[in-house]
PDB file of N, CA and C in Angstrom:
ATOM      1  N   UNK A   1      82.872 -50.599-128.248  1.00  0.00           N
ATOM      2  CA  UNK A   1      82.540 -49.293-127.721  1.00  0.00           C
ATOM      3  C   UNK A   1      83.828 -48.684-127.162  1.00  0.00           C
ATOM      4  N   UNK A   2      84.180 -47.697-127.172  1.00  0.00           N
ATOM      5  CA  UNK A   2      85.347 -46.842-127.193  1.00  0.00           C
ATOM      6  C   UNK A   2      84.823 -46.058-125.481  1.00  0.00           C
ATOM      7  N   UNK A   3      85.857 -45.360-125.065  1.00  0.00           N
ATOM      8  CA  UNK A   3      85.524 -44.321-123.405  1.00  0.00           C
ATOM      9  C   UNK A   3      84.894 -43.378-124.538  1.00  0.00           C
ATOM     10  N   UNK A   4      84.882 -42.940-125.490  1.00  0.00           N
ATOM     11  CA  UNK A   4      84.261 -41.479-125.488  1.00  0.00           C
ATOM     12  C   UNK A   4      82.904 -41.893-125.753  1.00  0.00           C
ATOM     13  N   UNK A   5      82.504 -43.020-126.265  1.00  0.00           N
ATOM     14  CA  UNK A   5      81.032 -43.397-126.856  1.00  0.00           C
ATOM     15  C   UNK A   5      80.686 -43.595-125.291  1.00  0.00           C
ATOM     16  N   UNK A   6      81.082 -44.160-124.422  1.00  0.00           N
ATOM     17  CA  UNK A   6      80.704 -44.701-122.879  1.00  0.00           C
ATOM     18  C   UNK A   6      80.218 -43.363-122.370  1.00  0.00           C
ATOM     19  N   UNK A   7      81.553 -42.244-122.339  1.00  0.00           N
ATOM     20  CA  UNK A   7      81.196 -41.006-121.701  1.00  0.00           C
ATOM     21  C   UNK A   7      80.128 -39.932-122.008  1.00  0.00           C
ATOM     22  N   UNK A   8      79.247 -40.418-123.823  1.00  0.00           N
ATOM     23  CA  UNK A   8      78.572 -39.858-124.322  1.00  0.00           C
ATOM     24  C   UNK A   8      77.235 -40.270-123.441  1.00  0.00           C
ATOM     25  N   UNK A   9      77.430 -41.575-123.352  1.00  0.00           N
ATOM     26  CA  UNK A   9      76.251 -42.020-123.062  1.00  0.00           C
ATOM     27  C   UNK A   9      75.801 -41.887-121.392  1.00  0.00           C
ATOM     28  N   UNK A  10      76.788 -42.029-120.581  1.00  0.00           N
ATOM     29  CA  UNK A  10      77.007 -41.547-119.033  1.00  0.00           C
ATOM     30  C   UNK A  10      76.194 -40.398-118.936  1.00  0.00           C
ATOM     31  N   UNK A  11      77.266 -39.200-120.204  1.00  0.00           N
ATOM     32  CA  UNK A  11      76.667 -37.647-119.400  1.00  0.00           C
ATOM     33  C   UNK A  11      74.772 -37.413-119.948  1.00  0.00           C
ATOM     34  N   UNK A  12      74.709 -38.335-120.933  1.00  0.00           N
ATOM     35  CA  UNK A  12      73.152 -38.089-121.355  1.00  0.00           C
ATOM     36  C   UNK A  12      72.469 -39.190-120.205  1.00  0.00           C
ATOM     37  N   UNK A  13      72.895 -40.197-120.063  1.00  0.00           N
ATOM     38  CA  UNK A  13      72.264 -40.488-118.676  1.00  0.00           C
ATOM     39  C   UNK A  13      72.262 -39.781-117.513  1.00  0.00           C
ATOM     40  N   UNK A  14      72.713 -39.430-117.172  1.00  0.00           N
ATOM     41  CA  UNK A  14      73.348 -38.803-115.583  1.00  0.00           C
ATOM     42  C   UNK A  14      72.042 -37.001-115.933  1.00  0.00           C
ATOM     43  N   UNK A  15      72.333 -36.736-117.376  1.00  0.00           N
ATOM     44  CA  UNK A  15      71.325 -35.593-117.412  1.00  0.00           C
ATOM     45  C   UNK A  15      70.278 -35.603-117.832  1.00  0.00           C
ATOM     46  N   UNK A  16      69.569 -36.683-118.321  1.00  0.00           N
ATOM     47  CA  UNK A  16      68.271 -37.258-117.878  1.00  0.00           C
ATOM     48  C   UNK A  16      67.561 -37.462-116.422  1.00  0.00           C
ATOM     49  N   UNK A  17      68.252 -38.370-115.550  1.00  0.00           N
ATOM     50  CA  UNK A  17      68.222 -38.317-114.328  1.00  0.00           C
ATOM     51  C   UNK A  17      67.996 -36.999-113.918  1.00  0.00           C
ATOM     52  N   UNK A  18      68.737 -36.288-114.273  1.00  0.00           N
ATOM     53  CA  UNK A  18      68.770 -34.652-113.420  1.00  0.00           C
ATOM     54  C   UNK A  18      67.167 -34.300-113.756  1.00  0.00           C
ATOM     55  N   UNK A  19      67.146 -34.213-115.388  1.00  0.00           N
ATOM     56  CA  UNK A  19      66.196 -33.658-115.267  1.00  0.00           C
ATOM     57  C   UNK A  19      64.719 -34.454-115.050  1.00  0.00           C
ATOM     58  N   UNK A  20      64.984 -35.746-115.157  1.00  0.00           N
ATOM     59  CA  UNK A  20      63.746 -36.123-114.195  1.00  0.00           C
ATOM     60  C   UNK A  20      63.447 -35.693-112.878  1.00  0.00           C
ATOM     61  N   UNK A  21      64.253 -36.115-112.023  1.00  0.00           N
ATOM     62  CA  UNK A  21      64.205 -35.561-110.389  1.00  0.00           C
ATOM     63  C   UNK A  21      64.281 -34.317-110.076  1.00  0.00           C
ATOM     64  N   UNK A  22      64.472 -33.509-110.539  1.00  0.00           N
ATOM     65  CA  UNK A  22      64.759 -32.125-110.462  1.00  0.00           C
ATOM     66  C   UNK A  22      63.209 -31.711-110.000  1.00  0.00           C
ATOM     67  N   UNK A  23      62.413 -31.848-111.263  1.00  0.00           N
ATOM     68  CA  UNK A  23      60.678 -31.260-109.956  1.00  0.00           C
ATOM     69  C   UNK A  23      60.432 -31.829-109.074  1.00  0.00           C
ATOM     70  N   UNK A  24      60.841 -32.903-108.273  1.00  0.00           N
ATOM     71  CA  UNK A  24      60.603 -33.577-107.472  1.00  0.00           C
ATOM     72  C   UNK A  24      61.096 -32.875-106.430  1.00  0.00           C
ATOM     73  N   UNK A  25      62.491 -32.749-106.592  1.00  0.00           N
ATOM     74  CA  UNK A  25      63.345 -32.050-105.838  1.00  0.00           C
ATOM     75  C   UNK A  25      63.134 -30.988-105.135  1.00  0.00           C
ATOM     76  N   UNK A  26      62.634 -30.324-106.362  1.00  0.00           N
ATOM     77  CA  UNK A  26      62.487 -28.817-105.903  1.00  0.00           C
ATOM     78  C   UNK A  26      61.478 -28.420-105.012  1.00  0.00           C
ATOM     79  N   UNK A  27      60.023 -29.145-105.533  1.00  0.00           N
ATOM     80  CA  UNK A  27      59.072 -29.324-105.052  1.00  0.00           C
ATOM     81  C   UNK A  27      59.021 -29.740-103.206  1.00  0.00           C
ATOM     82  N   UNK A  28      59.428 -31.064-103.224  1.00  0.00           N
ATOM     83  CA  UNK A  28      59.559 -30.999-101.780  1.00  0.00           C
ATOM     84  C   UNK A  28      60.574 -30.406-100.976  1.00  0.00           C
ATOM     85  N   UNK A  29      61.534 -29.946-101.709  1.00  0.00           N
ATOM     86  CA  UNK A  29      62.340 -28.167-100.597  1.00  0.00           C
ATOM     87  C   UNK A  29      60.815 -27.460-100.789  1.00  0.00           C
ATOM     88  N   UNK A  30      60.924 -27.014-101.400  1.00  0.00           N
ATOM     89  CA  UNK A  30      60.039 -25.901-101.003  1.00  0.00           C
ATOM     90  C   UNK A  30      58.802 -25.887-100.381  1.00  0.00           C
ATOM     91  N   UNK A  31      58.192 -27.127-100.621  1.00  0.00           N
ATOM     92  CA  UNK A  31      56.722 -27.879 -99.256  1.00  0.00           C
ATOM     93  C   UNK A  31      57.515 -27.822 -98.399  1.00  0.00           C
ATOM     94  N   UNK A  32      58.833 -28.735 -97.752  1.00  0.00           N
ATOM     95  CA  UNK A  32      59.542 -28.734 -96.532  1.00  0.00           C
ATOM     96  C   UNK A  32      59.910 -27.404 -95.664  1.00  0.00           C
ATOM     97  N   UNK A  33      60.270 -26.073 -97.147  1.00  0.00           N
ATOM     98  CA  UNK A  33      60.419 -25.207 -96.398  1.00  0.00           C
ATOM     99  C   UNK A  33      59.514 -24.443 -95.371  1.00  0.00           C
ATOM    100  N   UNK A  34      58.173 -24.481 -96.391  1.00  0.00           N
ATOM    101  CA  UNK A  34      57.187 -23.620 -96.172  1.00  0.00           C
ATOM    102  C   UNK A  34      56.415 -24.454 -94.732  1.00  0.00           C
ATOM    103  N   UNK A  35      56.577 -26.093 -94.579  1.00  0.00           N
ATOM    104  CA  UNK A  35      56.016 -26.331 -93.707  1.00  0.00           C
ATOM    105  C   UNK A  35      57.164 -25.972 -92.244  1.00  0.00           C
ATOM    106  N   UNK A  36      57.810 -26.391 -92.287  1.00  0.00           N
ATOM    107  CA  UNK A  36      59.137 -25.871 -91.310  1.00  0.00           C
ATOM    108  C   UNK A  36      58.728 -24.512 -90.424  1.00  0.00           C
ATOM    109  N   UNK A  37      58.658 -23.370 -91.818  1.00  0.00           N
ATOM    110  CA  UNK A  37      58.541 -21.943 -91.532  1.00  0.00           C
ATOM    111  C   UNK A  37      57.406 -22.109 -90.548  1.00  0.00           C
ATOM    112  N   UNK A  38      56.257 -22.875 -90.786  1.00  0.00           N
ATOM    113  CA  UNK A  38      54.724 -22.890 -90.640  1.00  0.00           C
ATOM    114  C   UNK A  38      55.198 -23.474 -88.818  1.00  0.00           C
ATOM    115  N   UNK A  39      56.005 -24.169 -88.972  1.00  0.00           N
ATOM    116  CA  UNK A  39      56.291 -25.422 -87.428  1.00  0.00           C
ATOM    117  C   UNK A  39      56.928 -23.796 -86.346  1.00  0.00           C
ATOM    118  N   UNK A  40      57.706 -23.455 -87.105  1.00  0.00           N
ATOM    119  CA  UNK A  40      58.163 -21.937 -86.521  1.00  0.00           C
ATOM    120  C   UNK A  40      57.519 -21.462 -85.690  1.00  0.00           C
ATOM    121  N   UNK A  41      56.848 -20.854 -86.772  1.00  0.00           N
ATOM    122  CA  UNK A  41      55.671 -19.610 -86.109  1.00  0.00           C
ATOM    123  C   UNK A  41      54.653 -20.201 -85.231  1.00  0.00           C
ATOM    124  N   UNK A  42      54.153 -21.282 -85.639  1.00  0.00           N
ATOM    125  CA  UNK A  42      52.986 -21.961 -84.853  1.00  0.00           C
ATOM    126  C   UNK A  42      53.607 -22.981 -83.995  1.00  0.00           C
ATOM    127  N   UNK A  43      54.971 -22.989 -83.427  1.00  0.00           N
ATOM    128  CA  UNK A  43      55.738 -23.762 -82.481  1.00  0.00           C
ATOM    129  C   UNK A  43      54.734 -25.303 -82.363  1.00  0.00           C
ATOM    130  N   UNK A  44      54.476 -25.397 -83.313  1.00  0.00           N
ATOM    131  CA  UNK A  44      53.833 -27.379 -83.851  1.00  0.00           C
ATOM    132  C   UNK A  44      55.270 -27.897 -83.847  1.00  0.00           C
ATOM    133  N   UNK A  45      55.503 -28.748 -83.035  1.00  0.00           N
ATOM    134  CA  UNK A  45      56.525 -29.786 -83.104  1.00  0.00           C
ATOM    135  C   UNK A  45      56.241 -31.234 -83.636  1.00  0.00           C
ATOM    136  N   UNK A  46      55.168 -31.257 -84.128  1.00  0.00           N
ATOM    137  CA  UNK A  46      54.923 -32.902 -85.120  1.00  0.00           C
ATOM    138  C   UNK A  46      55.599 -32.891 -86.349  1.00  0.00           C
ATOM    139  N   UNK A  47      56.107 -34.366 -85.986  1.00  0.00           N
ATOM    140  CA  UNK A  47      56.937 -34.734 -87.093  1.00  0.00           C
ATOM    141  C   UNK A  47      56.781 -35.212 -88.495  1.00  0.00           C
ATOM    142  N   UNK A  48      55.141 -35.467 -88.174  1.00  0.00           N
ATOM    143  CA  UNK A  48      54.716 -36.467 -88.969  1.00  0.00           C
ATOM    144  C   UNK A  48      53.867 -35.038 -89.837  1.00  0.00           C
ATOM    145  N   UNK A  49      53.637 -33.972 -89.747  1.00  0.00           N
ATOM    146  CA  UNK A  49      53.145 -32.952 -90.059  1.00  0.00           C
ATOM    147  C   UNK A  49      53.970 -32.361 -91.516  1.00  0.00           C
ATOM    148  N   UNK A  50      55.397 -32.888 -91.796  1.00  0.00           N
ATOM    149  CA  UNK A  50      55.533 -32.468 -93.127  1.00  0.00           C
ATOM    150  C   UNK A  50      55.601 -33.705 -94.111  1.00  0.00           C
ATOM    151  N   UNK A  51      55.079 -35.026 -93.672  1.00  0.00           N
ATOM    152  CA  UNK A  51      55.216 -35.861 -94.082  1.00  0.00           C
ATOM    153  C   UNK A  51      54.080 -35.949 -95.873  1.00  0.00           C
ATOM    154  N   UNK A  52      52.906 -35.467 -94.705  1.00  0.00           N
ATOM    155  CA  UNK A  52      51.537 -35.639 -95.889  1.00  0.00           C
ATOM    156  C   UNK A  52      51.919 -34.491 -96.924  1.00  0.00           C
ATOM    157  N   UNK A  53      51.968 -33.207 -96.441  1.00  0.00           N
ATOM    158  CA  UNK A  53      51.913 -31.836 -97.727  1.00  0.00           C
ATOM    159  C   UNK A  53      53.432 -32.843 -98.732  1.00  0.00           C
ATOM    160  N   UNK A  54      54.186 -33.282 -98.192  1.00  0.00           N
ATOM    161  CA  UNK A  54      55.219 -33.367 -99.472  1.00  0.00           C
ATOM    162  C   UNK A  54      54.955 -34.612-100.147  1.00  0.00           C
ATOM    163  N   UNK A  55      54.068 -35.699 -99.369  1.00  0.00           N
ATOM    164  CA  UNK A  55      53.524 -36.781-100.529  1.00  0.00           C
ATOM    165  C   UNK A  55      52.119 -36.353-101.705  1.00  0.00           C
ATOM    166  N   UNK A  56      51.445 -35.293-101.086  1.00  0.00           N
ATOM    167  CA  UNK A  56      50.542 -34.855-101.559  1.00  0.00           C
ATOM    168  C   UNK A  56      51.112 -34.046-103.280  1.00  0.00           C
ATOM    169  N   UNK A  57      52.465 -33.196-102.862  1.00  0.00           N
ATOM    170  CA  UNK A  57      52.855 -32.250-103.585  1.00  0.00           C
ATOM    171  C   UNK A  57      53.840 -33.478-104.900  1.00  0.00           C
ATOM    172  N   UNK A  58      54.256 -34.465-104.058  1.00  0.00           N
ATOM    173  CA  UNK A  58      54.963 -35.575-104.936  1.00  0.00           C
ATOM    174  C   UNK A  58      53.792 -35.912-106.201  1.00  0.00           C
ATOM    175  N   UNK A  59      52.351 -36.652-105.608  1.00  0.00           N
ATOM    176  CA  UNK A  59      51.698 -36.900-106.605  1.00  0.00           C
ATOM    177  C   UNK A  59      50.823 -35.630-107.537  1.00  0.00           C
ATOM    178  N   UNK A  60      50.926 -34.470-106.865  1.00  0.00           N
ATOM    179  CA  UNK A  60      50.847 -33.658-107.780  1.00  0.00           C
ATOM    180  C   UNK A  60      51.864 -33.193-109.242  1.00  0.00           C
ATOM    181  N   UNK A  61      53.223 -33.381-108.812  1.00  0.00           N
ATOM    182  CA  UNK A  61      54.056 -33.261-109.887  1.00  0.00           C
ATOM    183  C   UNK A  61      53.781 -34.331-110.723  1.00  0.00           C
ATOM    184  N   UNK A  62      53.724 -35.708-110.352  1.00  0.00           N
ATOM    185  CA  UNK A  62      53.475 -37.181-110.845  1.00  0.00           C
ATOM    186  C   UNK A  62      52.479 -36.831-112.023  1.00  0.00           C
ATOM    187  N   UNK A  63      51.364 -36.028-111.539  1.00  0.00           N
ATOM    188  CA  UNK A  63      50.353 -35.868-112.484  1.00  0.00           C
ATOM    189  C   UNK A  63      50.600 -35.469-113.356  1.00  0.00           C
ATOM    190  N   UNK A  64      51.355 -33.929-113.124  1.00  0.00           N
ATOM    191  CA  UNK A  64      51.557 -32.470-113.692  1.00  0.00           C
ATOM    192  C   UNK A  64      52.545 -33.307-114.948  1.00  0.00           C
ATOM    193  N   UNK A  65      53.656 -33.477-114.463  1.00  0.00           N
ATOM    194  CA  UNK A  65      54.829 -33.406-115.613  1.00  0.00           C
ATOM    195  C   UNK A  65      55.213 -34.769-116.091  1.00  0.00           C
ATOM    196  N   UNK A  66      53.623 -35.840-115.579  1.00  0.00           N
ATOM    197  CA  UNK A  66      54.431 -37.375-115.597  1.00  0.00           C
ATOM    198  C   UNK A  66      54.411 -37.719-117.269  1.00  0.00           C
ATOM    199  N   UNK A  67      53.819 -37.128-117.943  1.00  0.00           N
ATOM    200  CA  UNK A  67      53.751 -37.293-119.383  1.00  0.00           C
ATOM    201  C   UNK A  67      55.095 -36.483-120.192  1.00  0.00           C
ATOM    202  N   UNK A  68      55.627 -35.791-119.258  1.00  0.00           N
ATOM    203  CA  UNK A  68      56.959 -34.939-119.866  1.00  0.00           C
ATOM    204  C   UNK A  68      58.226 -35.597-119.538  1.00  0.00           C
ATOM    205  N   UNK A  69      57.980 -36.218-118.014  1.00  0.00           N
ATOM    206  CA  UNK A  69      58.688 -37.055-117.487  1.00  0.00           C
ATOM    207  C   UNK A  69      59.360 -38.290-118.740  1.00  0.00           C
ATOM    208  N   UNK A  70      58.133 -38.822-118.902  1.00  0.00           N
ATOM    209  CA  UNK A  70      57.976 -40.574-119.665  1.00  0.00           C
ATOM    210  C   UNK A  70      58.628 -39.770-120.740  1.00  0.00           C
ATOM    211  N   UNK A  71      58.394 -38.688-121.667  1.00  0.00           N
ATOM    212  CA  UNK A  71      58.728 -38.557-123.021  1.00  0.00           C
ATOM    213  C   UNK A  71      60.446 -38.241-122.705  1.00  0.00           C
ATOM    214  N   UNK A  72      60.680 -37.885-121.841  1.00  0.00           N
ATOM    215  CA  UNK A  72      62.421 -37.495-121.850  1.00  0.00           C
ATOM    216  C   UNK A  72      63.015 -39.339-121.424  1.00  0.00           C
ATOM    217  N   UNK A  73      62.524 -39.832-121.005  1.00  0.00           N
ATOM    218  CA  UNK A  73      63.049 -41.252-120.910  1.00  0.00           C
ATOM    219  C   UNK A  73      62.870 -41.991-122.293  1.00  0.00           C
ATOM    220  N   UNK A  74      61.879 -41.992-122.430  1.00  0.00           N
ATOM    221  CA  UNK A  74      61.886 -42.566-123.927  1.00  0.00           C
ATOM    222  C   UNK A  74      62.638 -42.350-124.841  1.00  0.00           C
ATOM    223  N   UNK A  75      62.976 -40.596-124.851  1.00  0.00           N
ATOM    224  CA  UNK A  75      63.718 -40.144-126.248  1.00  0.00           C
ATOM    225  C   UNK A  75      64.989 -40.846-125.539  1.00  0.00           C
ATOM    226  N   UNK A  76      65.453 -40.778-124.069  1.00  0.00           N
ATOM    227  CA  UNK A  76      66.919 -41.576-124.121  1.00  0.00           C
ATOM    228  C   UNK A  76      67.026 -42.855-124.331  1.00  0.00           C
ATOM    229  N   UNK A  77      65.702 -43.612-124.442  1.00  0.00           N
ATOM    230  CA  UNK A  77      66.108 -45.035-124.508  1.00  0.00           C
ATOM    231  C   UNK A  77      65.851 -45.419-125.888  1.00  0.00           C
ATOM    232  N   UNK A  78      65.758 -44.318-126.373  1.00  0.00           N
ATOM    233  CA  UNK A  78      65.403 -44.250-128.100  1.00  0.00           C
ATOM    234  C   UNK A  78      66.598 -43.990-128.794  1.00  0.00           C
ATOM    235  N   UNK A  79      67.688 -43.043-128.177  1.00  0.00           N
ATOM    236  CA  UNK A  79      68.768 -42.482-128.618  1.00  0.00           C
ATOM    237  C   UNK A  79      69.245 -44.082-128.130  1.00  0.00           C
ATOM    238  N   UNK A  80      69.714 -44.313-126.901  1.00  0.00           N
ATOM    239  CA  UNK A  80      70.443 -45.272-126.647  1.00  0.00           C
ATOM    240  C   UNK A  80      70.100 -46.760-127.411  1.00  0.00           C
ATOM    241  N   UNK A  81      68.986 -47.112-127.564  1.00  0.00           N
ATOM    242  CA  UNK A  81      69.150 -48.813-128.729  1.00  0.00           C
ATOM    243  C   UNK A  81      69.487 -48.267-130.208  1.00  0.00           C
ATOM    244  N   UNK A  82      69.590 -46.994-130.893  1.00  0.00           N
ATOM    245  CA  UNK A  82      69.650 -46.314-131.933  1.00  0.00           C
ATOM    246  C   UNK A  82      71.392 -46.576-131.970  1.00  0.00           C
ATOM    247  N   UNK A  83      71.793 -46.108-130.786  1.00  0.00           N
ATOM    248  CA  UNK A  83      73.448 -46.033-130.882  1.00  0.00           C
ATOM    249  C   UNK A  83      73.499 -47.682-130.563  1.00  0.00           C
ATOM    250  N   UNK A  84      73.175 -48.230-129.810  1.00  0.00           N
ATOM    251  CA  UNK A  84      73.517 -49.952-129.908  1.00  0.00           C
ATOM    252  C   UNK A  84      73.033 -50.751-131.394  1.00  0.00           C
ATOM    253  N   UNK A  85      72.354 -50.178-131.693  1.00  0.00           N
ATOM    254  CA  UNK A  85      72.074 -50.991-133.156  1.00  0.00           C
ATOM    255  C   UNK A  85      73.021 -50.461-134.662  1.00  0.00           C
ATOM    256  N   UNK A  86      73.347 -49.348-133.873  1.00  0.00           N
ATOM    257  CA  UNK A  86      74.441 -48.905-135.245  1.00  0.00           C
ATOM    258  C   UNK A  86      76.591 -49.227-134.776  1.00  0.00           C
ATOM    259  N   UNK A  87      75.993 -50.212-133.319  1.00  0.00           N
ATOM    260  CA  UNK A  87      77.370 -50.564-133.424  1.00  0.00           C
ATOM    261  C   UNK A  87      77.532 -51.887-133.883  1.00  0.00           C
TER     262      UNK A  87
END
C-alpha cells in the first residue's frame, strides 16, 4: 500500500464518520439550544432538565436515519475489502 492509497482511504473514512455523526450533532445543538433558551426565560436552573429532551431526540434520529446510517457504513466497508482484495 502506497501514502496515496492510505490517504484515499483516511479521507473516505474520516468522511463517513462526518457524515454519520453529523445528525446527531446537529440534533442535540439544537435540543440543547432550545432547552437552554427555555432555562432562560423560565429561570429553571436544573441540570438534569436537558439531559432527557437530547436522549429522547438521540433515539429519535437512531430511528429516523438508522437505516441510512448502516447503508453509508456498509458501502465503506464494501469499498474498503474491495480495495484490500485487489491488492
Amino acid at each position: 500500500m502506497d501514502a496515496d492509497t492510505a490517504m484515499q482511504l483516511l479521507s473516505q473514512t474520516l468522511f463517513a464518520a462526518v457524515k454519520v455523526s453529523a445528525p446527531f450533532l446537529i440534533v442535540t445543538l439544537l435540543v440543547g439550544l432550545a432547552i437552554s433558551v427555555l432555562q432562560v426565560v423560565t429561570q429553571i436552573q436544573e441540570m438534569t432538565l436537558t439531559f432527557v429532551p437530547k436522549l429522547i431526540a438521540v433515539v429519535v434520529v437512531c430511528v429516523a436515519l438508522g437505516s441510512w446510517m448502516l447503508s453509508v457504513m456498509v458501502e465503506l466497508a464494501k469499498r474498503m475489502f474491495e480495495m484490500a482484495a485487489s491488492m
